[in-house]
Protein backbone atom coordinates (compact mmCIF):
# COMPACT_ATOMS: atom_id res chain seq x y z
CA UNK A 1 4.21 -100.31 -20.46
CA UNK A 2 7.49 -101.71 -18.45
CA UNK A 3 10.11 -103.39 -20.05
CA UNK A 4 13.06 -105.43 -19.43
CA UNK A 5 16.02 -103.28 -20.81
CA UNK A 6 18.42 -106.27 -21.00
CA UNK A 7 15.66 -107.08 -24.42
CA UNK A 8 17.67 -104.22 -25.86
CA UNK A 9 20.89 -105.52 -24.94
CA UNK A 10 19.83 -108.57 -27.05
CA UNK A 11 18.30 -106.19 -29.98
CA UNK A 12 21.46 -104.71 -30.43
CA UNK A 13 23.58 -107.73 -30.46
CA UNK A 14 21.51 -109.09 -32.85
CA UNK A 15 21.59 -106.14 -35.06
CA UNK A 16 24.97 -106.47 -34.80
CA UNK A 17 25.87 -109.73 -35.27
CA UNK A 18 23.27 -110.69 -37.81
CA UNK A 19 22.94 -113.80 -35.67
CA UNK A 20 21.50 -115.62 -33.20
CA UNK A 21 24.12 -118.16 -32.12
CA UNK A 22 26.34 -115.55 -32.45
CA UNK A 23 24.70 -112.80 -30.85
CA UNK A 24 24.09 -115.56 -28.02
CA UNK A 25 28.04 -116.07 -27.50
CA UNK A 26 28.89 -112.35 -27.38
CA UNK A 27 26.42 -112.14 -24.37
CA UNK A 28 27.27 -115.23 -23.28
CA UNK A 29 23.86 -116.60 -22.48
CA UNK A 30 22.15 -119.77 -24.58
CA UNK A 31 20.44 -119.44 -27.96
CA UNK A 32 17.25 -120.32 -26.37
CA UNK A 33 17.40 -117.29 -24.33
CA UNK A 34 18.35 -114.89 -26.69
CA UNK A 35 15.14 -116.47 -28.89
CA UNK A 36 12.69 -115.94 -26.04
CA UNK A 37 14.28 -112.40 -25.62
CA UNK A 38 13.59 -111.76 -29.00
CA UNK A 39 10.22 -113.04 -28.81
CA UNK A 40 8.99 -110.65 -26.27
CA UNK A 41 10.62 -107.49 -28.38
CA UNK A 42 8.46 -108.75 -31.29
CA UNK A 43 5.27 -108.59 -28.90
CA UNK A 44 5.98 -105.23 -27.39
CA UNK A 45 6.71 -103.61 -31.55
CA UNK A 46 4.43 -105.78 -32.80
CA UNK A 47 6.71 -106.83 -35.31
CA UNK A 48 9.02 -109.39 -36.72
CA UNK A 49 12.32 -107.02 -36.12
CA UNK A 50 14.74 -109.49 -37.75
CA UNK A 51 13.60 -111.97 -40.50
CA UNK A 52 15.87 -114.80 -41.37
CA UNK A 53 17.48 -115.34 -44.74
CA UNK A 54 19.83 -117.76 -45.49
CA UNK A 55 21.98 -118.17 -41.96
CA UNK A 56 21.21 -114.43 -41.27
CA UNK A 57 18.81 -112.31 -39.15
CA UNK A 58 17.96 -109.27 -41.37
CA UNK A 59 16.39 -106.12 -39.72
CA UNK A 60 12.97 -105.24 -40.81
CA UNK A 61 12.31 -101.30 -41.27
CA UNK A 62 11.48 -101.16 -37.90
CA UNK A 63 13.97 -102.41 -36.51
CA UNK A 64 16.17 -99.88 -38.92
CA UNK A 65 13.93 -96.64 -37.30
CA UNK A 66 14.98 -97.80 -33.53
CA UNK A 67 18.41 -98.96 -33.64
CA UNK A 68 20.13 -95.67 -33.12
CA UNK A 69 17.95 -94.54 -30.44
CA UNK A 70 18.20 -98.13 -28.78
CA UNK A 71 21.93 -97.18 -28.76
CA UNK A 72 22.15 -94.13 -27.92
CA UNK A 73 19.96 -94.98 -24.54
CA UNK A 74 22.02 -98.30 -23.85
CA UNK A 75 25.27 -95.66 -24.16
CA UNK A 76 23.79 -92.90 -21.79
CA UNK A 77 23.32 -95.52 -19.20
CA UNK A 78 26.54 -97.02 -19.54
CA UNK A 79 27.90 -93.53 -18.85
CA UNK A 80 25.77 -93.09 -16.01
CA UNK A 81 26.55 -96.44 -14.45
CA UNK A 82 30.82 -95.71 -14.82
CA UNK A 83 30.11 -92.08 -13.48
CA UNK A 84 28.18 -93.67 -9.93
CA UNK A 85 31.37 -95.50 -9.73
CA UNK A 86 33.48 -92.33 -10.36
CA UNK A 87 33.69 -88.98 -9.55
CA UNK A 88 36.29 -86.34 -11.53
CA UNK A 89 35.37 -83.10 -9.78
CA UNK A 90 37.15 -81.44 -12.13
CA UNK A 91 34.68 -81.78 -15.14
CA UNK A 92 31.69 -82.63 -12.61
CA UNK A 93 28.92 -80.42 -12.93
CA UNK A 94 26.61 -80.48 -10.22
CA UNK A 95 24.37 -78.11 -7.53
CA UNK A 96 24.50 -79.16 -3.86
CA UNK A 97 22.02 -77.62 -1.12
CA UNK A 98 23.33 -77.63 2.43
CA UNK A 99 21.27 -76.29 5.57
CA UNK A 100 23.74 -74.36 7.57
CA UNK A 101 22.71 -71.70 10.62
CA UNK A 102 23.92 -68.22 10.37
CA UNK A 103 27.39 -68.51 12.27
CA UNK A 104 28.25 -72.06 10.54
CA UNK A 105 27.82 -70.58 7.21
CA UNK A 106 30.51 -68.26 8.20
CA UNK A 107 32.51 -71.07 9.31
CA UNK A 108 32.37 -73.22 6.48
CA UNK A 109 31.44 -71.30 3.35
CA UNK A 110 34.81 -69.64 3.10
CA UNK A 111 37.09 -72.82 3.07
CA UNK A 112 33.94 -75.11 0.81
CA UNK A 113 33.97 -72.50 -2.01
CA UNK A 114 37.68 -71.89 -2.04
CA UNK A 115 38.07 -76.03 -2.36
CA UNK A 116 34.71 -75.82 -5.03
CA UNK A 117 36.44 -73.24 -6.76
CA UNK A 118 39.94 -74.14 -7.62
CA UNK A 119 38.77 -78.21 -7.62
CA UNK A 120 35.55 -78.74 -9.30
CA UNK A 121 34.77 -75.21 -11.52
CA UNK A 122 31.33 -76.46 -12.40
CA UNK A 123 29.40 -77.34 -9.20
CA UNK A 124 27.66 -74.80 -7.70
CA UNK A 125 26.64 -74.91 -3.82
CA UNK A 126 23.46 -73.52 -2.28
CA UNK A 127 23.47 -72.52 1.34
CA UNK A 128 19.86 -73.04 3.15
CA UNK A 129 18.11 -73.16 6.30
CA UNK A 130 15.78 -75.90 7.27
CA UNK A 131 13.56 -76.48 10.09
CA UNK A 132 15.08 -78.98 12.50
CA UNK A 133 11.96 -80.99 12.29
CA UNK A 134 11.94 -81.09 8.35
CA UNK A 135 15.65 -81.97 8.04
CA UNK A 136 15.13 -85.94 8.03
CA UNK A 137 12.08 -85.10 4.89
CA UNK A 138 14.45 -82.47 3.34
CA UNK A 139 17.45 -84.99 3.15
CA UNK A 140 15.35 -88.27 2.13
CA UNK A 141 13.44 -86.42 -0.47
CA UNK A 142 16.82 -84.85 -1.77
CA UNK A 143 16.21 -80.98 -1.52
CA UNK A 144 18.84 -80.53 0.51
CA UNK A 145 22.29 -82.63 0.05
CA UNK A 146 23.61 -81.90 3.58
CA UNK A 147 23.07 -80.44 7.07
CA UNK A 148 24.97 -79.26 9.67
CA UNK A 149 23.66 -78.48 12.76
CA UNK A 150 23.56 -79.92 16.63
CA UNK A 151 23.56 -83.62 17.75
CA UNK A 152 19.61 -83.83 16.93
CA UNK A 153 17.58 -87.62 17.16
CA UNK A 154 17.46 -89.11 13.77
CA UNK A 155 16.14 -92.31 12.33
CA UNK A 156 18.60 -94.93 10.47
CA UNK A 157 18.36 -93.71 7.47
CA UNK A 158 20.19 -90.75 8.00
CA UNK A 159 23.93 -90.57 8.63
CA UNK A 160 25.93 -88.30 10.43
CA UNK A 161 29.29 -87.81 11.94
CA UNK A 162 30.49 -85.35 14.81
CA UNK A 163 32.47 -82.58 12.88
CA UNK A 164 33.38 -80.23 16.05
CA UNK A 165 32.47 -79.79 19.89
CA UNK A 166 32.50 -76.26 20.59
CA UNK A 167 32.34 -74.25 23.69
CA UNK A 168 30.19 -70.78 24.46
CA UNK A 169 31.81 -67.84 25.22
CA UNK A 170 30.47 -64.51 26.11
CA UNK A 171 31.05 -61.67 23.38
CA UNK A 172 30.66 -57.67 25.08
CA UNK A 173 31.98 -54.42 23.34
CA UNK A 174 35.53 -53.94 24.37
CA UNK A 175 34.95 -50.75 26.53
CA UNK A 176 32.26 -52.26 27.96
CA UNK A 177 31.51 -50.16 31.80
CA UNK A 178 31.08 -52.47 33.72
CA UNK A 179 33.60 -55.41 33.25
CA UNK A 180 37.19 -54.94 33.67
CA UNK A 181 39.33 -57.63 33.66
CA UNK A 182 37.08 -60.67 33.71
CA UNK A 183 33.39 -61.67 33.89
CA UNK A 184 31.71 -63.31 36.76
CA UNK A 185 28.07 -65.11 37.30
CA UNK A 186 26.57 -62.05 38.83
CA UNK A 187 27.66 -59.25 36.79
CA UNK A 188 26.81 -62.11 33.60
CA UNK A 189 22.90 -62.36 35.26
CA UNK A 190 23.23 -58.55 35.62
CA UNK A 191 23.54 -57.18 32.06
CA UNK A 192 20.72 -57.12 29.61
CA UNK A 193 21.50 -59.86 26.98
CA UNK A 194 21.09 -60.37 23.06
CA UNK A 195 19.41 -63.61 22.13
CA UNK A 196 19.83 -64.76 18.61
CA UNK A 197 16.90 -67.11 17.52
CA UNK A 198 14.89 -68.48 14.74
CA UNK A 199 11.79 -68.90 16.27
CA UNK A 200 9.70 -65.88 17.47
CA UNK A 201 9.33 -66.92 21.56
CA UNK A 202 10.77 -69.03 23.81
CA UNK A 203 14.23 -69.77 25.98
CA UNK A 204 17.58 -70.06 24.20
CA UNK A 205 19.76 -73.18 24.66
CA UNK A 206 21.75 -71.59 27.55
CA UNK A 207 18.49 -70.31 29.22
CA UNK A 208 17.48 -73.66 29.44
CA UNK A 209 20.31 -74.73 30.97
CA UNK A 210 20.78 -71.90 33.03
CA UNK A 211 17.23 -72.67 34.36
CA UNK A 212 18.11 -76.21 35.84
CA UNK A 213 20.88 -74.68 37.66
CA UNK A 214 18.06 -72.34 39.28
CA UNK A 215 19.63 -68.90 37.27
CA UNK A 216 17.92 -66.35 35.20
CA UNK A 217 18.81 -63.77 32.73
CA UNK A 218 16.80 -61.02 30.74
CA UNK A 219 17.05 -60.88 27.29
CA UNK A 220 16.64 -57.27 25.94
CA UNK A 221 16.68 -58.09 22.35
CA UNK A 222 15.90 -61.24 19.88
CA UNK A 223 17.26 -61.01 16.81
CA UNK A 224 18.20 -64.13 13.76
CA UNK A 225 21.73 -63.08 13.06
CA UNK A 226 24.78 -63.51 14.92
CA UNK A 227 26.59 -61.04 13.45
CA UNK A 228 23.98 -58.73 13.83
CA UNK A 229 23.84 -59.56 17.22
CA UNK A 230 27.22 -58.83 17.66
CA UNK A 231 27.15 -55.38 15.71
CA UNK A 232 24.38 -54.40 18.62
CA UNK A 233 26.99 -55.66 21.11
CA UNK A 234 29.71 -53.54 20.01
CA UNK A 235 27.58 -50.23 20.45
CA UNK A 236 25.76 -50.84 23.63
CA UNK A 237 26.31 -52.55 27.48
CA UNK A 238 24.30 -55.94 26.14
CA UNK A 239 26.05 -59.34 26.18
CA UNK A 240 25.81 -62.27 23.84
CA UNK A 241 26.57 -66.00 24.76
CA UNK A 242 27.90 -67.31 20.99
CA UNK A 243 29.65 -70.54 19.94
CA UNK A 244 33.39 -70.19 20.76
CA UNK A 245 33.87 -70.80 16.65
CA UNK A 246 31.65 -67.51 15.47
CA UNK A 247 33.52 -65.54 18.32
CA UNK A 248 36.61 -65.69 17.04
CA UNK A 249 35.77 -64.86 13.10
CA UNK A 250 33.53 -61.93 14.50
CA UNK A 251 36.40 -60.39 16.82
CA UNK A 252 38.31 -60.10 13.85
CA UNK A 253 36.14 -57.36 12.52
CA UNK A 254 34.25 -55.84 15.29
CA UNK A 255 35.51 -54.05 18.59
CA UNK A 256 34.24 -56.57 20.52
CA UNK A 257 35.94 -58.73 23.41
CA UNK A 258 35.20 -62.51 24.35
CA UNK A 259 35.24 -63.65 27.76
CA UNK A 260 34.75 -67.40 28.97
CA UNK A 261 31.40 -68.42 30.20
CA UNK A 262 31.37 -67.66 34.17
CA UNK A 263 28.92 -70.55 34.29
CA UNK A 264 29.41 -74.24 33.36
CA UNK A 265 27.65 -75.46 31.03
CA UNK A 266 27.49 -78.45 28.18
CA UNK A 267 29.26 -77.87 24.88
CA UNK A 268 27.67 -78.16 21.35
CA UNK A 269 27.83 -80.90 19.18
CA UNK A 270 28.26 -80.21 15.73
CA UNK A 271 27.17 -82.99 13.35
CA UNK A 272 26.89 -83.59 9.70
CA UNK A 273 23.71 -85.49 8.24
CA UNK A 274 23.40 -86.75 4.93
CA UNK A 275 20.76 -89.54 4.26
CA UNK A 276 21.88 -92.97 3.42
CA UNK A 277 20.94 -93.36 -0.33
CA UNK A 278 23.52 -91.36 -1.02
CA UNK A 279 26.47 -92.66 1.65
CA UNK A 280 28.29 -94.25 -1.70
CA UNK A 281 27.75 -91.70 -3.99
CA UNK A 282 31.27 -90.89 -4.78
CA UNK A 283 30.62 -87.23 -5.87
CA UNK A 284 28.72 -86.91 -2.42
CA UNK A 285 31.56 -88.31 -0.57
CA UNK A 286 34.01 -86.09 -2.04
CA UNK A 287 31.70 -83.00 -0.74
CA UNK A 288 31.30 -84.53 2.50
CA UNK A 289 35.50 -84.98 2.95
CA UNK A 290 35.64 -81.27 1.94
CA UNK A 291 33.07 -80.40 4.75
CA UNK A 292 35.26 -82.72 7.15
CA UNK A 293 38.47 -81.06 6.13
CA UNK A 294 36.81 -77.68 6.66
CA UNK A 295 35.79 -78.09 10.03
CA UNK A 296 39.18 -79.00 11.21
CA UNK A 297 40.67 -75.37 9.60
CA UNK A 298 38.22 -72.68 11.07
């Protein structure tokens, strides 16, 4: 059975004030409606809850066995109204999902859990990967918190904001034979090529647009990882066209070289999506300026 939890509001004022007038002018509403409130509390308990004596409203045993409970619900929803209004990461303890690919979670793990870590202790992060096509369901039904991932068609009720625009780049092992000082479009469409992909068949992003300018490569091997990809790079003559971002983090620890893409071609978007409920959430804007912060220092 539903019921109107401003009634309890008006149970505990009464229990309080041992009044109805007075009960009436701490709420600040009229006597009649505190009487009518009090009227539909005795239908839902089926009993009298207060009985008058004198000029006072005396509890009834009933009304004795709920009070504290009554309380202690109207206080847990006081807290949880002042705490959507507030966010102390500090003390906050909360577990966000985010749906990152395999070379953004190298990007931005690093720099979200060294902010998580020093500023709020006790929230805990989950890194995921979604299917492109679930990512609207995944955010509106809230198992993941945020994505990032590529300028993609969404509905209204999901926000995003551009967090980077980066450029592909070519990644080869540093001896490779056959490039010396620079890479051109017929020794790129020459090599065999390392293709990193969720999905089990079909063109990558730069085939496709390799294809409208009327160009072709072959793609020896498939794999899911970049970094695996580039660990297959470093020991053989196979190239790998990567975001400019992974490139760099990867040629840190890997004999590998990065040359500029001897063929024009669009850069990526990088967007963050978050659905709507949440835009005001405090504690979900303070992740989401962390995510903002951390794609302008990788």
């Amino acid at each position: 059975m539903r019921i109107d939890l401003n009634l309890f509001i008006v149970f505990d004022a009464i229990y309080t004030e041992g009044n109805l007038t007075r009960a009436a002018n701490v709420l600040n509403l009229t006597q009649p409606a505190v009487s009518h409130s009090l009227a539909r509390l005795r239908d839902h308990f089926d009993d009298p809850l207060f009985v008058r004596q004198s000029n006072k409203m005396l509890p009834t045993a009933v009304a004795k066995n709920v009070i504290s409970d009554v309380r202690e619900a109207l206080h847990q929803l006081q807290v949880a109204l002042q705490q959507s209004r507030q966010f102390d990461p500090s003390s906050a303890q909360k577990r966000y999902a985010i749906s990152l690919h395999d070379s953004l979670e190298t990007s931005y793990l690093p720099y979200l859990m060294d902010h998580i870590n020093r500023e709020a202790p006790l929230i805990d992060l989950t890194s995921t990967r979604v299917r492109r096509s679930e990512l609207e369901n995944k955010l509106a039904s809230g198992d993941i918190d945020f994505a990032i991932d590529i300028l993609l068609p969404v509905s209204d009720n999901i926000c995003h904001t551009q967090l980077e625009n980066d450029q592909l780049v070519v990644v080869a092992a540093k001896d490779h034979p056959d490039i010396i000082d620079h890479l051109d479009i017929a020794n790129y469409l020459e090599q065999k090529h390392v293709l990193v992909s969720s999905r089990v068949s079909g063109p990558g992003m730069e085939d496709f647009e390799l294809g409208r300018l009327g160009l072709q490569r072959r793609v020896g091997l498939r794999c899911q990882h970049f970094f695996s990809a580039c660990r297959v790079v470093e020991s053989s003559d196979m190239l790998l066209t990567i975001p400019q971002t992974a490139a760099k983090m990867f040629s840190k620890v890997l004999n590998i070289s990065t040359y500029p893409l001897p063929v024009e071609l669009p850069g990526i978007d990088v967007h963050l999506y978050w659905h709507i409920n949440v835009d005001k959430d405090p504690a979900n804007r303070w992740l989401r300026n962390k995510i903002l912060m951390a794609s302008s220092n990788h």
